[in-house]
Protein backbone atom coordinates (compact mmCIF):
# COMPACT_ATOMS: atom_id res chain seq x y z
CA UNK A 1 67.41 21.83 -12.28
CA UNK A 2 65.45 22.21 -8.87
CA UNK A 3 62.18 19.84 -8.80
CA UNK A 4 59.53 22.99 -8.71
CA UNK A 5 61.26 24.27 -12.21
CA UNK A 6 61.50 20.48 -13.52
CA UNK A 7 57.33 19.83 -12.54
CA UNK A 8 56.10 23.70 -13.83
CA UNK A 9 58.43 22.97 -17.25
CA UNK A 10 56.89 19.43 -17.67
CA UNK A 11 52.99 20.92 -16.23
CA UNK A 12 53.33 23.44 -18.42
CA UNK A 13 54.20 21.03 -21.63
CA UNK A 14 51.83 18.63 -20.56
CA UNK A 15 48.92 21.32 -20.67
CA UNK A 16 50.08 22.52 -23.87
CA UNK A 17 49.86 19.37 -25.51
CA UNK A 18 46.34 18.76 -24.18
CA UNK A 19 44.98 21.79 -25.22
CA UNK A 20 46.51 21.58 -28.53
CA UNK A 21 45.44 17.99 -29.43
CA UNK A 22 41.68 18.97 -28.57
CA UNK A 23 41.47 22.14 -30.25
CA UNK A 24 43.39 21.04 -33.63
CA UNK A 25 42.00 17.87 -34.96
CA UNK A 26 40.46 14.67 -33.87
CA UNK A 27 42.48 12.75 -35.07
CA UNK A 28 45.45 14.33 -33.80
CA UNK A 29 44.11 13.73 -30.21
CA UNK A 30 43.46 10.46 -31.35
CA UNK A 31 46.85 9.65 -32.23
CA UNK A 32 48.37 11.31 -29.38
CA UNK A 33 46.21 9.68 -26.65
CA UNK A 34 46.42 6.33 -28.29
CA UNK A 35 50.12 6.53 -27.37
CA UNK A 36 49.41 7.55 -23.92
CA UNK A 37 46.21 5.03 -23.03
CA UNK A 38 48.65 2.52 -24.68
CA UNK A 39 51.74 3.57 -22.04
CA UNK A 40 49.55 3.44 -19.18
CA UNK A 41 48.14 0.30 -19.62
CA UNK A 42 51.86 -1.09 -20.18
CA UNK A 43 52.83 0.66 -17.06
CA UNK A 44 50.33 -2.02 -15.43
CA UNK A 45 51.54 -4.89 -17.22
CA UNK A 46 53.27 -7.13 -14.41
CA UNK A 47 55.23 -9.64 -17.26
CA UNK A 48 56.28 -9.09 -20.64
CA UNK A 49 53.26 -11.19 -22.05
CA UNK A 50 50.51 -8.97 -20.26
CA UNK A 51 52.37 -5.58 -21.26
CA UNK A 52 52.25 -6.79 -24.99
CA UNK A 53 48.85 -8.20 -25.03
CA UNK A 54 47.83 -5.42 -23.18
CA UNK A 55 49.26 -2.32 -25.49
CA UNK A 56 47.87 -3.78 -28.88
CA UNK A 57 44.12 -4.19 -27.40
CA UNK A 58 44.28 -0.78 -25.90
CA UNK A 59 45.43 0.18 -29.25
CA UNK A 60 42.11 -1.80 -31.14
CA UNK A 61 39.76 -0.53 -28.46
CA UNK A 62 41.28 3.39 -29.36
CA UNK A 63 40.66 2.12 -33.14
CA UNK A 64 36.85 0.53 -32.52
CA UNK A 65 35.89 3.51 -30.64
CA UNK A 66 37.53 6.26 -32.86
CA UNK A 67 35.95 4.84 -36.17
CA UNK A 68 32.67 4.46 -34.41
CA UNK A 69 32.53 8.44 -33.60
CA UNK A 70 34.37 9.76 -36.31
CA UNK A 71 34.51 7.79 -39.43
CA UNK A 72 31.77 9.24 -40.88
CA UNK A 73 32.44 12.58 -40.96
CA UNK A 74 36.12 12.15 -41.84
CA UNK A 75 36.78 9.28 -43.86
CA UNK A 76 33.20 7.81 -45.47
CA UNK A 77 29.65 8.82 -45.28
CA UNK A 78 28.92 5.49 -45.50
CA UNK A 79 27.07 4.32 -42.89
CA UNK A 80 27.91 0.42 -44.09
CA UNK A 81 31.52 0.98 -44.04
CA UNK A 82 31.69 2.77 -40.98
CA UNK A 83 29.70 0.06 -39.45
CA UNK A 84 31.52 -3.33 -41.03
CA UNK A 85 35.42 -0.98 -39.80
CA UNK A 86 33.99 -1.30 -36.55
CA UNK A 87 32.82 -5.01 -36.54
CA UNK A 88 36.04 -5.89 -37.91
CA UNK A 89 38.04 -3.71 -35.23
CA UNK A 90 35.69 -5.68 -32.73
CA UNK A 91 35.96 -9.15 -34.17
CA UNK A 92 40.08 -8.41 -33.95
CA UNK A 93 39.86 -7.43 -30.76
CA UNK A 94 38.11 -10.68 -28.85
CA UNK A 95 40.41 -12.62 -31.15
CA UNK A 96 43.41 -11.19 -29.47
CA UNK A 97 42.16 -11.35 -26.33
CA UNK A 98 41.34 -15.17 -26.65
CA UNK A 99 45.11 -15.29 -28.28
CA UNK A 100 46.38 -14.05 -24.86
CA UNK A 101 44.38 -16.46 -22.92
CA UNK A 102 45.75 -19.33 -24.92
CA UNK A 103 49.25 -18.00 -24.27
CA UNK A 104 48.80 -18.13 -20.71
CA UNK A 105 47.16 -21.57 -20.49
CA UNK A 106 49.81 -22.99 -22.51
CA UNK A 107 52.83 -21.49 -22.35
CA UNK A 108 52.71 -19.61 -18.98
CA UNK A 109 53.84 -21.94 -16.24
CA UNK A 110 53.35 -20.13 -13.82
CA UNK A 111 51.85 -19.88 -9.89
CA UNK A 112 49.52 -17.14 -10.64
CA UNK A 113 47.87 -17.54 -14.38
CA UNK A 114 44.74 -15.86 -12.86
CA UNK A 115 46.52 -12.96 -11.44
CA UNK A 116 48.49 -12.30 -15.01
CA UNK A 117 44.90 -12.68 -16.72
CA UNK A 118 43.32 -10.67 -14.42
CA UNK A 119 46.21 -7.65 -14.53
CA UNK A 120 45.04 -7.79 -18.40
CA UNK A 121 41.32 -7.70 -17.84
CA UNK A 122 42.06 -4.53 -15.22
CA UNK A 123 43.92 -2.79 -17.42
CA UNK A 124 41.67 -2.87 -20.28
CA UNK A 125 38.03 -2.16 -18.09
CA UNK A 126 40.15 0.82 -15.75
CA UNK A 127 42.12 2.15 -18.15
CA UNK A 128 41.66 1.37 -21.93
CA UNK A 129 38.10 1.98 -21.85
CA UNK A 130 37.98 5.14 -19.97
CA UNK A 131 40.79 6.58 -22.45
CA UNK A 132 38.92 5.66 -25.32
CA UNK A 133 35.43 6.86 -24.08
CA UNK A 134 37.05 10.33 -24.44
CA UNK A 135 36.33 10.00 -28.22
CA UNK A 136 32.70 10.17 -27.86
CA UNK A 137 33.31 13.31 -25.64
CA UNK A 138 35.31 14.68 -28.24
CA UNK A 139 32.48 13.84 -30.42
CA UNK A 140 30.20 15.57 -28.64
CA UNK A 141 32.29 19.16 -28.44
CA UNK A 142 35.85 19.80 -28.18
CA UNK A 143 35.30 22.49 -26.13
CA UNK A 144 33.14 19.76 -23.77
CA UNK A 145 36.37 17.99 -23.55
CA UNK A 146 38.69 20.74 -22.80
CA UNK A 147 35.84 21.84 -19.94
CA UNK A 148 36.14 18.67 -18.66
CA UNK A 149 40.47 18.40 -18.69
CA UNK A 150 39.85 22.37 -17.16
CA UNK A 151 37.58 21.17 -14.25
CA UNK A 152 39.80 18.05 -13.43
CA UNK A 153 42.57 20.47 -13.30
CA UNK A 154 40.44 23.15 -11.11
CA UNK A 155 39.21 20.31 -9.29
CA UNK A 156 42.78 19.07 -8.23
CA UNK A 157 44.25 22.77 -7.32
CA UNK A 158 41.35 23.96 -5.45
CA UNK A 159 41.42 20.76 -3.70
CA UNK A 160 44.95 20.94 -2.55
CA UNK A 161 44.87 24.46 -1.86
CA UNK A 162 42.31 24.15 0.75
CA UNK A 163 43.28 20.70 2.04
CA UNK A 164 46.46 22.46 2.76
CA UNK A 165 45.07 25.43 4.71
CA UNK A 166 42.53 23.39 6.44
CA UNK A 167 45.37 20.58 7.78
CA UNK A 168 46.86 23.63 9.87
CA UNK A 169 43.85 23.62 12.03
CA UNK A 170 44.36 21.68 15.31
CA UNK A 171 42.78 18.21 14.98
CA UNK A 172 43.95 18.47 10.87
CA UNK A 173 41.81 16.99 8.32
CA UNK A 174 39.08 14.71 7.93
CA UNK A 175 40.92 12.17 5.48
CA UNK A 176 38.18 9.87 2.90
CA UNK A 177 40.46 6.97 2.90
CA UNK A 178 43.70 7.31 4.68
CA UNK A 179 44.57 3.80 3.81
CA UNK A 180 44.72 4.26 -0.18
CA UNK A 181 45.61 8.09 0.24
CA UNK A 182 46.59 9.52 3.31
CA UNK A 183 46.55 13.51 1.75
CA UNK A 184 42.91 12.78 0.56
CA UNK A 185 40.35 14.82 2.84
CA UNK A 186 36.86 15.59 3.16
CA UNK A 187 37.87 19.86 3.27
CA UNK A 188 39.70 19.47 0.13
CA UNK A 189 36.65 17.83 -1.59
CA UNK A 190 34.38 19.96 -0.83
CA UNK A 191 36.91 23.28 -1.65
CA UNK A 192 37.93 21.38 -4.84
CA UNK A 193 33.98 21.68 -5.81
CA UNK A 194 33.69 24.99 -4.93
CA UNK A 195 36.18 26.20 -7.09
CA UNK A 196 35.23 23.38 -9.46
CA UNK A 197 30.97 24.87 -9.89
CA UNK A 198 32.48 28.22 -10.06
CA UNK A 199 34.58 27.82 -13.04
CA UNK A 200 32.08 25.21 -14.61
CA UNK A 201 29.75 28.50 -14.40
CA UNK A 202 32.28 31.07 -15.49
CA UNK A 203 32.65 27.96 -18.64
CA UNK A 204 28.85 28.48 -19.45
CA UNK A 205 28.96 32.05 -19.89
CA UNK A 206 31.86 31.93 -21.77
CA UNK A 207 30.57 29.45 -24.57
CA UNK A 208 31.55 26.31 -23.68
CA UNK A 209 28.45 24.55 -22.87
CA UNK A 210 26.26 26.25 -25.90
CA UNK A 211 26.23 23.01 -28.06
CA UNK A 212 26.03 19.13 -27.47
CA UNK A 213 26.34 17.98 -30.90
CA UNK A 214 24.90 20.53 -32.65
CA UNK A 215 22.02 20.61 -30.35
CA UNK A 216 21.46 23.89 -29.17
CA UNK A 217 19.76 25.34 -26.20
CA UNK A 218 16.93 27.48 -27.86
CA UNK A 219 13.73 26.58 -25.88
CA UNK A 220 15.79 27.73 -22.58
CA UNK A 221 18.79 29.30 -22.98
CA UNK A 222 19.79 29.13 -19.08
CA UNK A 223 19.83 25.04 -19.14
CA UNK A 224 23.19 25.74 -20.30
CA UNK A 225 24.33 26.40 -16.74
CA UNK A 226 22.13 23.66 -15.31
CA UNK A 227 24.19 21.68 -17.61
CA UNK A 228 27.47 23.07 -16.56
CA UNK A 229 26.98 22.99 -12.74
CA UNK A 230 25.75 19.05 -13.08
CA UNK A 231 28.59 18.57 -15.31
CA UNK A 232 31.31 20.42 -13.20
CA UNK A 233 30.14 18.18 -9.82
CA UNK A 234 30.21 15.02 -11.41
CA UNK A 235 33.81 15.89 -12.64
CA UNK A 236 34.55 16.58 -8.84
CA UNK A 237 32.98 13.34 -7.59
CA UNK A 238 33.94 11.13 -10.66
CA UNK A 239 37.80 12.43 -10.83
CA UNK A 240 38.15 11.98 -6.60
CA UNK A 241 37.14 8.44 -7.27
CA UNK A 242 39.08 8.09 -10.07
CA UNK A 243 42.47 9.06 -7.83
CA UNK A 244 41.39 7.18 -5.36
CA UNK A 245 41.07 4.19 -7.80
CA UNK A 246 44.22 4.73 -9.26
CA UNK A 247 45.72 4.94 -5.70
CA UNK A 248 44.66 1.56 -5.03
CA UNK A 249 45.61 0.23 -8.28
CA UNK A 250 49.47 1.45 -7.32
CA UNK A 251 48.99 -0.03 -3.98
CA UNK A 252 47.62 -3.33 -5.46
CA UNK A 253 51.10 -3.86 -7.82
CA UNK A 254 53.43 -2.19 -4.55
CA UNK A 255 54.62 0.89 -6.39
CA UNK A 256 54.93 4.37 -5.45
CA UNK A 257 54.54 6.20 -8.88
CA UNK A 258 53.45 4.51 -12.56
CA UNK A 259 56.77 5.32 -14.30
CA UNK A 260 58.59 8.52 -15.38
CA UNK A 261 56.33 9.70 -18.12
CA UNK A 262 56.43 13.33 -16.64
CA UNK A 263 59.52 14.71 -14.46
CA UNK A 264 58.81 15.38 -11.37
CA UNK A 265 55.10 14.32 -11.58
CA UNK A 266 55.23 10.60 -12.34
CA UNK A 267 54.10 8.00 -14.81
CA UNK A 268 51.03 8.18 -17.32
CA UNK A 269 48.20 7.41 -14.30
CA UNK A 270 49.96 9.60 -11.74
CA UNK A 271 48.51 12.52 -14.62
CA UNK A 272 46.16 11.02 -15.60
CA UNK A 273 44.50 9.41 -12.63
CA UNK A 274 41.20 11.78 -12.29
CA UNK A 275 40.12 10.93 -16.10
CA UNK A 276 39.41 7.22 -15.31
CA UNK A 277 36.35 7.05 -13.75
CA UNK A 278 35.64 11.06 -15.30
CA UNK A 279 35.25 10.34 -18.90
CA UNK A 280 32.76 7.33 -18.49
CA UNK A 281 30.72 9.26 -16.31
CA UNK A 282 30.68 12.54 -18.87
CA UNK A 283 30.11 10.28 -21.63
CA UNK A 284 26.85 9.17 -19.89
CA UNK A 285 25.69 12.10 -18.87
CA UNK A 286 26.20 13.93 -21.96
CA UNK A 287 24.25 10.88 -23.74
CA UNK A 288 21.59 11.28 -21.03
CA UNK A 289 21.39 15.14 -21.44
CA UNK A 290 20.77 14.78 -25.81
CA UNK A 291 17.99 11.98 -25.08
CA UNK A 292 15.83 14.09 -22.36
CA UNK A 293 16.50 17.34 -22.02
């Protein structure tokens, strides 16, 4: 099978499955991007004791954060219970953490204990986090989250496709950081944003913006597409960063791709990449937008 068939097979799968885990249930995209977060934050893991340490707090974060949005309006409408699952979920997680520092003071002998500590503190704060933090998006609107995987995606092709008409020009591209990624440029920003407002607008009129949990734009109808536009360029801005943070992160542990998780289009950041620095920021600004607008 040539590689374009084996990448638009496994894109195609890979969009599917996003766009069926938001639009189903919670808790299925719960369940499916627990396994994910959990695989890319192994994929970072640089011994065994890091990678295991690693998976099962990514795993309690996912927990803490998905019982915090969604236990009660799925499980309890107890506001104590949801509350104490939480704590608990919390309390296990520092206790885990403090496990894995233990194991490295007194079992690791090793020439670089702060470099295996720190490998497990980066994967949690650049990875686990943002992964979870798409819960309270999802709690917000699924169709808030989809926007958001849909302007990533818009983001990334509109980006490439004028990076790659622009580098035919004489003196090429401006590159942003040619030593983390040489194909990054200024041109393909700035197209990737064009294409990115424009389909963050086309979003708006379509629906997708209407509602913030269950808040609904009735004194003035046309913040919607405020909304949308401020939304759609932080996803530019936020998911450029994000690569470019994931880039380094490669560079950092000397590999070339994070594993195999798609054919053809790399491990479980390689896909992933533009979401880690996205999803914080959305999750802020859609906090932001319910408190003052």
């Amino acid at each position: 099978m040539s590689n374009l068939i084996q990448r638009t097979l496994s894109g195609a799968l890979y969009v599917a499955v996003v766009v069926a885990a938001i639009l189903v249930h919670p808790i299925a995209f719960a369940a499916i991007f627990a396994v994910v977060s959990t695989l890319a934050v192994r994929d970072t893991g640089d011994e065994r004791y890091t990678r295991v340490f690693g998976m099962l707090l990514n795993l309690l974060l996912f927990a803490g954060v998905g019982v915090w949005q969604f236990c009660n309006h799925m499980i309890a409408t107890n506001y104590v219970f949801e509350t104490s699952s939480a704590q608990i979920i919390a309390f296990a997680y520092m206790v885990v953490l403090l496990i894995a520092l233990v194991c490295e003071l007194a079992h690791y002998q090793s020439a670089k204990p702060a470099a295996h500590w720190g490998n497990l503190l980066a994967g949690q704060v650049m990875i686990a986090l943002p992964f979870a933090t798409m819960l309270i998006v999802l709690a917000y609107s699924k169709w808030l989250l989809l926007a958001l995987f849909v302007l990533l995606w818009t983001n990334d092709t509109g980006a490439y496709c004028v990076g790659s008409l622009t580098a035919k020009r004489k003196n090429g591209n401006h590159k942003m950081s040619p030593h983390v990624s040489p194909k990054k440029s200024w041109e393909g920003l700035f197209g990737g944003a064009a294409f990115v407002l424009l389909a963050a607008w086309l979003l708006a009129h379509c629906g997708w913006f209407d509602c913030i949990d269950g808040w609904q734009y009735t004194v003035q109808p046309s913040a919607k597409y405020w909304v949308a536009l401020g939304f759609g360029l932080l996803a530019t801005v936020a998911g450029t960063l994000g690569d470019l943070m994931e880039s380094l992160l490669k560079r950092s542990y000397g590999i070339k791709d994070s594993g195999r998780f798609l054919p053809g289009h790399g491990g479980v950041l390689d896909r992933f990449d533009s979401l880690l620095l996205a999803t914080p920021v959305m999750a802020i600004f859609l906090t932001l937008i319910r408190m003052f607008i």
